[in-house]
Protein backbone atom coordinates (compact mmCIF):
# COMPACT_ATOMS: atom_id res chain seq x y z
CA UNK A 1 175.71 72.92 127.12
CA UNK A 2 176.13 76.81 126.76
CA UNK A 3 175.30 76.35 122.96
CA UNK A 4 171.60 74.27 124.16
CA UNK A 5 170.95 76.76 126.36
CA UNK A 6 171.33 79.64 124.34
CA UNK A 7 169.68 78.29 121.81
CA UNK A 8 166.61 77.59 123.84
CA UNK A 9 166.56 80.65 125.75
CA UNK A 10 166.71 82.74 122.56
CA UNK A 11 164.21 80.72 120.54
CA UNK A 12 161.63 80.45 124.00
CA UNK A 13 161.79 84.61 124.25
CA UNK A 14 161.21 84.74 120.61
CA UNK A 15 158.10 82.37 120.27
CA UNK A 16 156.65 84.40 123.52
CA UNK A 17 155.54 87.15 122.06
CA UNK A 18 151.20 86.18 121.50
CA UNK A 19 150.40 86.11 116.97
CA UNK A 20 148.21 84.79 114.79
CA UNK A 21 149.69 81.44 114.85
CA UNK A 22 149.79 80.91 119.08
CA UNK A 23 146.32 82.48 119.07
CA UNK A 24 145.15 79.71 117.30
CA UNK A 25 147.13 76.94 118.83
CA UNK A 26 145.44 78.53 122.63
CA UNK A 27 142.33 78.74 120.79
CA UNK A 28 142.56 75.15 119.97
CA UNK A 29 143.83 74.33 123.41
CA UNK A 30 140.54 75.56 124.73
CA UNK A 31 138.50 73.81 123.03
CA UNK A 32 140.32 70.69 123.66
CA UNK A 33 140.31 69.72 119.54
CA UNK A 34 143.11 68.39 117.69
CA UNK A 35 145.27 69.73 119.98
CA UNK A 36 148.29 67.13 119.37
CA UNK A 37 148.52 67.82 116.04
CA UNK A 38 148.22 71.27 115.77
CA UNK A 39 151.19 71.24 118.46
CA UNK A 40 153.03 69.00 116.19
CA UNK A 41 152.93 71.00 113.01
CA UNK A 42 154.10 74.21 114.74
CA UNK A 43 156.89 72.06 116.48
CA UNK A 44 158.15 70.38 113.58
CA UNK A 45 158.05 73.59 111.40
CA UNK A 46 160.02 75.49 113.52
CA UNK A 47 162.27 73.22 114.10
CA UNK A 48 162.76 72.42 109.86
CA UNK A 49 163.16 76.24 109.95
CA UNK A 50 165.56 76.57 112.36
CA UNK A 51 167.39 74.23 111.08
CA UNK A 52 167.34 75.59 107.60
CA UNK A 53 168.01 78.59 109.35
CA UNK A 54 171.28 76.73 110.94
CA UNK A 55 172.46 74.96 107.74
CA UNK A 56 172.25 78.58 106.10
CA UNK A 57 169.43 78.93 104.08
CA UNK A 58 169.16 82.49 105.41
CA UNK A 59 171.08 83.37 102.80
CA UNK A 60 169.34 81.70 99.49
CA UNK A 61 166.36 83.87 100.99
CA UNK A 62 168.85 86.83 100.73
CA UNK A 63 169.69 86.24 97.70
CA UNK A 64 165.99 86.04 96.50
CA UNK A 65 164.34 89.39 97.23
CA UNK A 66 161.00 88.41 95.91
CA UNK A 67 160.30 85.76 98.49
CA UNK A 68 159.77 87.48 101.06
CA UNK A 69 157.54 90.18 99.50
CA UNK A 70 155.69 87.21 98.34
CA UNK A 71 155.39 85.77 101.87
CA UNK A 72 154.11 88.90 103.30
CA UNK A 73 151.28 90.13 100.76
CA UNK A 74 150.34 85.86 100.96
CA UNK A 75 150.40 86.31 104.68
CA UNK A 76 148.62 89.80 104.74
CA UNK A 77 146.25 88.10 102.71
CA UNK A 78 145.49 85.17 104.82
CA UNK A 79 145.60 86.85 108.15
CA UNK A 80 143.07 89.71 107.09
CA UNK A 81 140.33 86.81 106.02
CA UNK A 82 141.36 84.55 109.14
CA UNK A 83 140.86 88.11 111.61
CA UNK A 84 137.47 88.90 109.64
CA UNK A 85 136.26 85.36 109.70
CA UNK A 86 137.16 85.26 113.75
CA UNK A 87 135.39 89.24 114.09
CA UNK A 88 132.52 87.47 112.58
CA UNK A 89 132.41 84.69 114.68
CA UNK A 90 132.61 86.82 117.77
CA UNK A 91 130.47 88.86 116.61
CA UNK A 92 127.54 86.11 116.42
CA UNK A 93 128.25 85.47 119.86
CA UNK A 94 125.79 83.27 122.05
CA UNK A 95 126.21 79.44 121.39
CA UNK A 96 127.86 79.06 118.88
CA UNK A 97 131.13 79.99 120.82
CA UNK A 98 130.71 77.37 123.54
CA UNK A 99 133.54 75.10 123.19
CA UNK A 100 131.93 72.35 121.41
CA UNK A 101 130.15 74.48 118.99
CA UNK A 102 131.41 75.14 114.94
CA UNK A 103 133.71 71.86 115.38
CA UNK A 104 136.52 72.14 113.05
CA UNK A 105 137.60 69.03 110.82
CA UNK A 106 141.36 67.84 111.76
CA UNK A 107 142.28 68.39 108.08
CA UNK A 108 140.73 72.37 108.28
CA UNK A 109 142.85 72.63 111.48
CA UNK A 110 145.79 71.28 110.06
CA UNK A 111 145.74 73.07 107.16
CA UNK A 112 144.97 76.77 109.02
CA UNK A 113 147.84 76.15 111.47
CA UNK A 114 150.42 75.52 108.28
CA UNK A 115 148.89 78.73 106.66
CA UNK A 116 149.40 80.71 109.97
CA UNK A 117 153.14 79.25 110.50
CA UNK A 118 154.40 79.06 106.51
CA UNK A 119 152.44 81.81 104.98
CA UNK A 120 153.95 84.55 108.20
CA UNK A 121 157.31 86.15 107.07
CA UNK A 122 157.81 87.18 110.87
CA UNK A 123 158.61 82.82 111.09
CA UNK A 124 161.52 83.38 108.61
CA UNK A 125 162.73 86.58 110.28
CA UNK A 126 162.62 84.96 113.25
CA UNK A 127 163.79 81.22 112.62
CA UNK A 128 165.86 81.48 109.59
CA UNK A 129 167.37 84.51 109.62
CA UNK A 130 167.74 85.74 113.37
CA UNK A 131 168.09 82.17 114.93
CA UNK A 132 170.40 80.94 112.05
CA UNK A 133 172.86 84.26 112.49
CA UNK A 134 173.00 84.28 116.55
CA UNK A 135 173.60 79.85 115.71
CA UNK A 136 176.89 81.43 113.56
CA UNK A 137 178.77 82.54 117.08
CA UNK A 138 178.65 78.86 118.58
CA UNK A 139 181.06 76.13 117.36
CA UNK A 140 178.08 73.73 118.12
CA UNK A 141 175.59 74.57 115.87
CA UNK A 142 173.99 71.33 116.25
CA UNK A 143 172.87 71.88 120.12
CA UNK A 144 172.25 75.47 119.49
CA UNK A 145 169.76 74.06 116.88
CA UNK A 146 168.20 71.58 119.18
CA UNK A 147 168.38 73.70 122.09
CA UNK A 148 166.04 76.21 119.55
CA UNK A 149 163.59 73.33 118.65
CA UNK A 150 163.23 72.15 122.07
CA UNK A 151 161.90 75.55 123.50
CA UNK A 152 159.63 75.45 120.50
CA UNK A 153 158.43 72.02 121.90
CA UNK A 154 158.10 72.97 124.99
CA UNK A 155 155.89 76.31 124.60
CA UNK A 156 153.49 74.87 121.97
CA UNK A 157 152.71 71.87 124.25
CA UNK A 158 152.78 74.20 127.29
CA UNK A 159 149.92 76.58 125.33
CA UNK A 160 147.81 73.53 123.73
CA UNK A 161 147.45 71.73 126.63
CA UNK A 162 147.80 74.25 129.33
CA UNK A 163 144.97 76.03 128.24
CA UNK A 164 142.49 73.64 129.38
CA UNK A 165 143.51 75.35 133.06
CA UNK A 166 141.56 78.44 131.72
CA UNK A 167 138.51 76.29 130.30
CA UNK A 168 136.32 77.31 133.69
CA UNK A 169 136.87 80.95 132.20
CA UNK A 170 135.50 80.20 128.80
CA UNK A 171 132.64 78.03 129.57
CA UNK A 172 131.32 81.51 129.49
CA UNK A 173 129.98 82.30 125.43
CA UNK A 174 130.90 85.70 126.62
CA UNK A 175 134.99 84.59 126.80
CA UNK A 176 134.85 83.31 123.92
CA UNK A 177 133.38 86.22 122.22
CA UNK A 178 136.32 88.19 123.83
CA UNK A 179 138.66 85.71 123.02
CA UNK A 180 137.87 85.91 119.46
CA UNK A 181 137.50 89.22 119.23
CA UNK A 182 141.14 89.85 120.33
CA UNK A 183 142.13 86.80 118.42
CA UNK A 184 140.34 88.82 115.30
CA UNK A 185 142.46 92.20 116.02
CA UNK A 186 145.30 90.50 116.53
CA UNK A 187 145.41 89.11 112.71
CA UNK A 188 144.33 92.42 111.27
CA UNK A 189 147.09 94.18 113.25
CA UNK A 190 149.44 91.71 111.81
CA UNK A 191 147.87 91.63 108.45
CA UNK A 192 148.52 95.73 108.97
CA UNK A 193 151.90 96.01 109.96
CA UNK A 194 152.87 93.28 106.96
CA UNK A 195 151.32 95.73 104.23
CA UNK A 196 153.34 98.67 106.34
CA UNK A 197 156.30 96.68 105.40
């Protein structure tokens, strides 16, 4: 029971903190569209990297040096045209930000939340290497791992569905023009402090 715990306390305080890809899972959440799925990918990849992480594939990335300067000039990459695209769109304002408006195809959505989790080296930092070193210290790995997974559960459904309590809030075009832009700064801050190293 310690080992569950620990697991899900440490992988809940990691997940917390807000980027790129819980922007889009809230942003998603708000305008109530292909929520489940979106919540599903981001669920089951963390938990196939925490496990990964668990089973010690921490250390094939170790042993690889390239990957993850790969993973973080492809995730610069991505995150700098995701952050201007989402600049752009607050920019335009009016409308088009109401929650209905610039509907986005479940395969689009599906695909951008895989970019935002797979492409973001921070995800193997966190999952693989950090969560698969602490799981080292517990004789059961296993509910460590699950315990991880869970709180991974648990926060993405909490955000997707949970923000439909802030929906009065953004029926406002102005919210979501606010929303985006921070959504927008948020990726280019990431995209920044990838190329920083």
């Amino acid at each position: 029971m310690d080992a569950l715990l620990a697991g899900f306390a440490l992988s809940f305080s990691l997940i917390l903190a807000i980027g790129a890809q819980n922007a889009f899972v809230l942003r998603q959440g708000l305008m109530r569209r292909h929520v489940l799925p979106v919540v599903l990918v981001c669920a089951t990849s963390d938990a196939v990297l925490i496990t990964a992480g668990i089973l010690g594939i921490g250390a094939l990335t170790q042993a690889m040096p390239w990957f993850e300067s790969a993973m973080r000039w492809a995730g610069a990459a991505f995150l700098t045209w995701y952050g201007l695209r989402t600049l752009r769109s607050a920019r335009r304002g009016g409308a088009a930000m109401q929650a209905g408006a610039e509907a986005q195809s479940l395969r689009a959505a599906v695909l951008t939340c895989l970019a935002l989790t797979w492409l973001n080296p921070h995800v193997y930092l966190d999952t693989v290497m950090l969560i698969g070193a602490i799981s080292a210290q517990y004789a059961d790995k296993l509910a460590f791992g699950i315990g991880a997974a869970a709180a991974s559960g648990v926060f993405f459904v909490s955000l997707g569905y949970g923000a439909r309590l802030l929906a009065p809030v953004f029926a406002r075009p102005r919210a979501w023009q606010v929303l985006d832009a921070v959504i927008g700064l948020t990726m280019l801050s990431i995209a920044a402090m990838l190329l920083a190293g």
